[in-house]
N, C-alpha and C. Protein backbone atom coordinates (compact mmCIF):
# COMPACT_ATOMS: atom_id res chain seq x y z
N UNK A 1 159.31 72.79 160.58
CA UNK A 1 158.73 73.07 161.89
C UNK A 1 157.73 71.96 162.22
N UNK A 2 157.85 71.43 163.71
CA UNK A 2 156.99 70.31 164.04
C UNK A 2 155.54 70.72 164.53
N UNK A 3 154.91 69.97 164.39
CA UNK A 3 153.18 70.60 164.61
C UNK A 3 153.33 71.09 165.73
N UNK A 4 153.64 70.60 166.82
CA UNK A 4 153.71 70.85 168.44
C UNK A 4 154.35 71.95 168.40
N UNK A 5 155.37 72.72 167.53
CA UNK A 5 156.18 74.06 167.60
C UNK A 5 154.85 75.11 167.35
N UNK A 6 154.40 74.73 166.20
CA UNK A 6 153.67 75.78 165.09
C UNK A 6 152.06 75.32 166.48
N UNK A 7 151.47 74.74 167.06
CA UNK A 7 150.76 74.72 168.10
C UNK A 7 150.81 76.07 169.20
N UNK A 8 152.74 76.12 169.62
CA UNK A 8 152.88 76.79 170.50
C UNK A 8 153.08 77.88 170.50
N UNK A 9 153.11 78.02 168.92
CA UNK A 9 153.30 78.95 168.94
C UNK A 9 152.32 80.35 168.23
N UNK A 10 150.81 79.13 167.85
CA UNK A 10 149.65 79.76 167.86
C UNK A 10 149.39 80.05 169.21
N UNK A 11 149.63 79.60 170.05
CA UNK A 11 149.04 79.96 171.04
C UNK A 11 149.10 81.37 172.07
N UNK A 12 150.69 81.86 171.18
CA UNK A 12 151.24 83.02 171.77
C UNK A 12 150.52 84.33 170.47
N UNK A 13 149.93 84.12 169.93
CA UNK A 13 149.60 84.90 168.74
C UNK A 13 148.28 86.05 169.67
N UNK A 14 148.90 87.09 169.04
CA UNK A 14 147.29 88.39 169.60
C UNK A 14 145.80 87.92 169.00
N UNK A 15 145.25 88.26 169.71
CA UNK A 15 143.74 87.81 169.51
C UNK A 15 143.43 88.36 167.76
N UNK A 16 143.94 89.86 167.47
CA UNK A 16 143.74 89.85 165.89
C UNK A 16 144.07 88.90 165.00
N UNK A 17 145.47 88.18 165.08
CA UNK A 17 146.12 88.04 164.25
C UNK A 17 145.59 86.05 164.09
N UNK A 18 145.02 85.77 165.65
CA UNK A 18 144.76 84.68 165.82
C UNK A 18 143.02 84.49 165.04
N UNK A 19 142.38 85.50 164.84
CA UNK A 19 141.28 85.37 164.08
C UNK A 19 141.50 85.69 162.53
N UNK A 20 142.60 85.87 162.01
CA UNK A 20 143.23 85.63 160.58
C UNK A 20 143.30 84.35 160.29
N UNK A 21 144.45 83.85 161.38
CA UNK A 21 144.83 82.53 160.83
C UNK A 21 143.95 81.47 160.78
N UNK A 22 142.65 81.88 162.05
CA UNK A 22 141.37 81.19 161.58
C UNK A 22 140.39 81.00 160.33
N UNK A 23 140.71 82.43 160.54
CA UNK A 23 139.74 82.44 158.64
C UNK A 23 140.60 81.91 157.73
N UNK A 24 141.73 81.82 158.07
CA UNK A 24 142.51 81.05 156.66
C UNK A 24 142.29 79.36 156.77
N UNK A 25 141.85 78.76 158.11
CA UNK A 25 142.20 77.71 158.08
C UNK A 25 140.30 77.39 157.48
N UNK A 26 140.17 78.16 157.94
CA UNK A 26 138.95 77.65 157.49
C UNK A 26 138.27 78.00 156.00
N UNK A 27 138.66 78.91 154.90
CA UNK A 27 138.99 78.65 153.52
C UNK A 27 139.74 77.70 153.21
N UNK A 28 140.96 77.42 153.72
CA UNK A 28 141.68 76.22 153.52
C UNK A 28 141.01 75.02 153.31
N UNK A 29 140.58 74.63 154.60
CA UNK A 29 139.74 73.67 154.73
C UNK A 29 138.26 72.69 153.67
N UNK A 30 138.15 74.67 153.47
CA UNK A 30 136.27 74.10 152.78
C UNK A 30 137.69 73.83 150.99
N UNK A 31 138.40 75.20 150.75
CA UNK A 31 139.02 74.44 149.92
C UNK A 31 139.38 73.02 149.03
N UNK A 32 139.99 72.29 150.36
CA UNK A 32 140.29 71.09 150.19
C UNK A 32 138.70 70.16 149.76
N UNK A 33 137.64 69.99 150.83
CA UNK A 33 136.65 69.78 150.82
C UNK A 33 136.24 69.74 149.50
N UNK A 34 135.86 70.73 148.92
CA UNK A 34 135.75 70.92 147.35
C UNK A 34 136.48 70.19 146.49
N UNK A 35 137.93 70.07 146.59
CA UNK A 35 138.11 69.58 145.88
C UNK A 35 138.64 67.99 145.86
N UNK A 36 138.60 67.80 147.22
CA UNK A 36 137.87 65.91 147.57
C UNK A 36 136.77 65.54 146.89
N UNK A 37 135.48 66.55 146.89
CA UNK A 37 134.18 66.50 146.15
C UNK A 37 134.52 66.52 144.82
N UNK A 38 134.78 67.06 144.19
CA UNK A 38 135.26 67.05 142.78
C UNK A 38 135.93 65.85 142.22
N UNK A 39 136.62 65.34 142.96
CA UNK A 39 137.47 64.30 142.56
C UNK A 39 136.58 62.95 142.76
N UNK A 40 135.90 63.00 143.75
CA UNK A 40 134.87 61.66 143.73
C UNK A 40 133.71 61.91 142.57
N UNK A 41 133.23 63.47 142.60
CA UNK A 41 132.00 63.47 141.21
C UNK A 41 133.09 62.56 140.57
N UNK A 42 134.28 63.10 139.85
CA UNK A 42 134.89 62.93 138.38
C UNK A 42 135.27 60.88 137.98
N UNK A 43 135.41 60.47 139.96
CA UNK A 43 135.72 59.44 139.97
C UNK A 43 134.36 58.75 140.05
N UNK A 44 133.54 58.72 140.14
CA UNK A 44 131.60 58.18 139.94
C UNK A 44 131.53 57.53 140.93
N UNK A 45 132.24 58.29 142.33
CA UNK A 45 131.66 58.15 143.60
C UNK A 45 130.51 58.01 144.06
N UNK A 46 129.69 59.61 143.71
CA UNK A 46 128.38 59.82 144.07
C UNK A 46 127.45 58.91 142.69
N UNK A 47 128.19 58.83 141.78
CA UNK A 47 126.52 58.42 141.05
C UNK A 47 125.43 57.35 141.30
N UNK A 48 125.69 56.49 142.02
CA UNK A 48 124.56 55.37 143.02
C UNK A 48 123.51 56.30 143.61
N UNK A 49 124.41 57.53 144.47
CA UNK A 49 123.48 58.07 145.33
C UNK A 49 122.59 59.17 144.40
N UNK A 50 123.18 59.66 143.07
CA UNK A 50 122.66 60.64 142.54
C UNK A 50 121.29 59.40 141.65
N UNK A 51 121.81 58.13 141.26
CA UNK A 51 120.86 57.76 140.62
C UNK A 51 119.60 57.76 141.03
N UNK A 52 119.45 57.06 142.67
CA UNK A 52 118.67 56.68 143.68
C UNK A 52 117.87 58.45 144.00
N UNK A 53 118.42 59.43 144.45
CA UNK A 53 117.84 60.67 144.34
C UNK A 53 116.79 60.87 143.39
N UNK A 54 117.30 60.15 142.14
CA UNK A 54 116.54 60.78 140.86
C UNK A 54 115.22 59.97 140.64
N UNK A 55 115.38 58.84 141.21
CA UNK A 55 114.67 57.62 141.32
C UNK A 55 113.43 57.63 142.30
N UNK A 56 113.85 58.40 142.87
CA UNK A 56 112.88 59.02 144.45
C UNK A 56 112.14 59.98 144.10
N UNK A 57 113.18 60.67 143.31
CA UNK A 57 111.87 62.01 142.55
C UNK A 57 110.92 61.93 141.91
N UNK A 58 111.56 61.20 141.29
CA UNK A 58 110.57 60.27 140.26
C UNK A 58 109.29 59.72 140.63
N UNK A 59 109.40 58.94 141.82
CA UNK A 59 108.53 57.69 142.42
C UNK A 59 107.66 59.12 143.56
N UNK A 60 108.04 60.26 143.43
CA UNK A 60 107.25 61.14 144.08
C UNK A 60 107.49 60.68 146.16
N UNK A 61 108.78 60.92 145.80
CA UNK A 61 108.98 60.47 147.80
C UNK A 61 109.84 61.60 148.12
N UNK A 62 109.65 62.69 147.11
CA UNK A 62 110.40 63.75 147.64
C UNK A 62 109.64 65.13 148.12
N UNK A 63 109.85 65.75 148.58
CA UNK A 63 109.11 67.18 149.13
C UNK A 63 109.48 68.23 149.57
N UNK A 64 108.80 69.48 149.05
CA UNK A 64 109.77 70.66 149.22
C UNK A 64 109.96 70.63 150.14
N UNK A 65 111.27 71.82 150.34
CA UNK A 65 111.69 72.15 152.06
C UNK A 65 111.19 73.21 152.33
């Protein structure tokens, strides 16, 4: 099925059934998210920015929220 089908055919969906497929897209979503994040921790994406964090704490340039 082409996106433009599965589009048109959210669009014919009842207002219940259309706030399902929302909440799914949006677990879906943070889903993926997570595990993009995961894959950059494992790949030492973040560690520059985690070093520099720690480095700041350190040097006292940080402050509660």
């Amino acid at each position: 099925m082409q996106v433009y089908e599965i589009i048109e055919n959210i669009k014919k969906l009842p207002e219940k059934d259309l706030k399902i497929l929302l909440k799914w897209i949006e677990d879906y979503e943070q889903k993926l998210w997570d595990q993009e994040f995961e894959r950059d921790v494992r790949l030492g994406k973040l560690d520059k920015l985690a070093e520099q964090a720690i480095k700041d704490f350190q040097a006292g340039k940080c402050r509660e929220l």
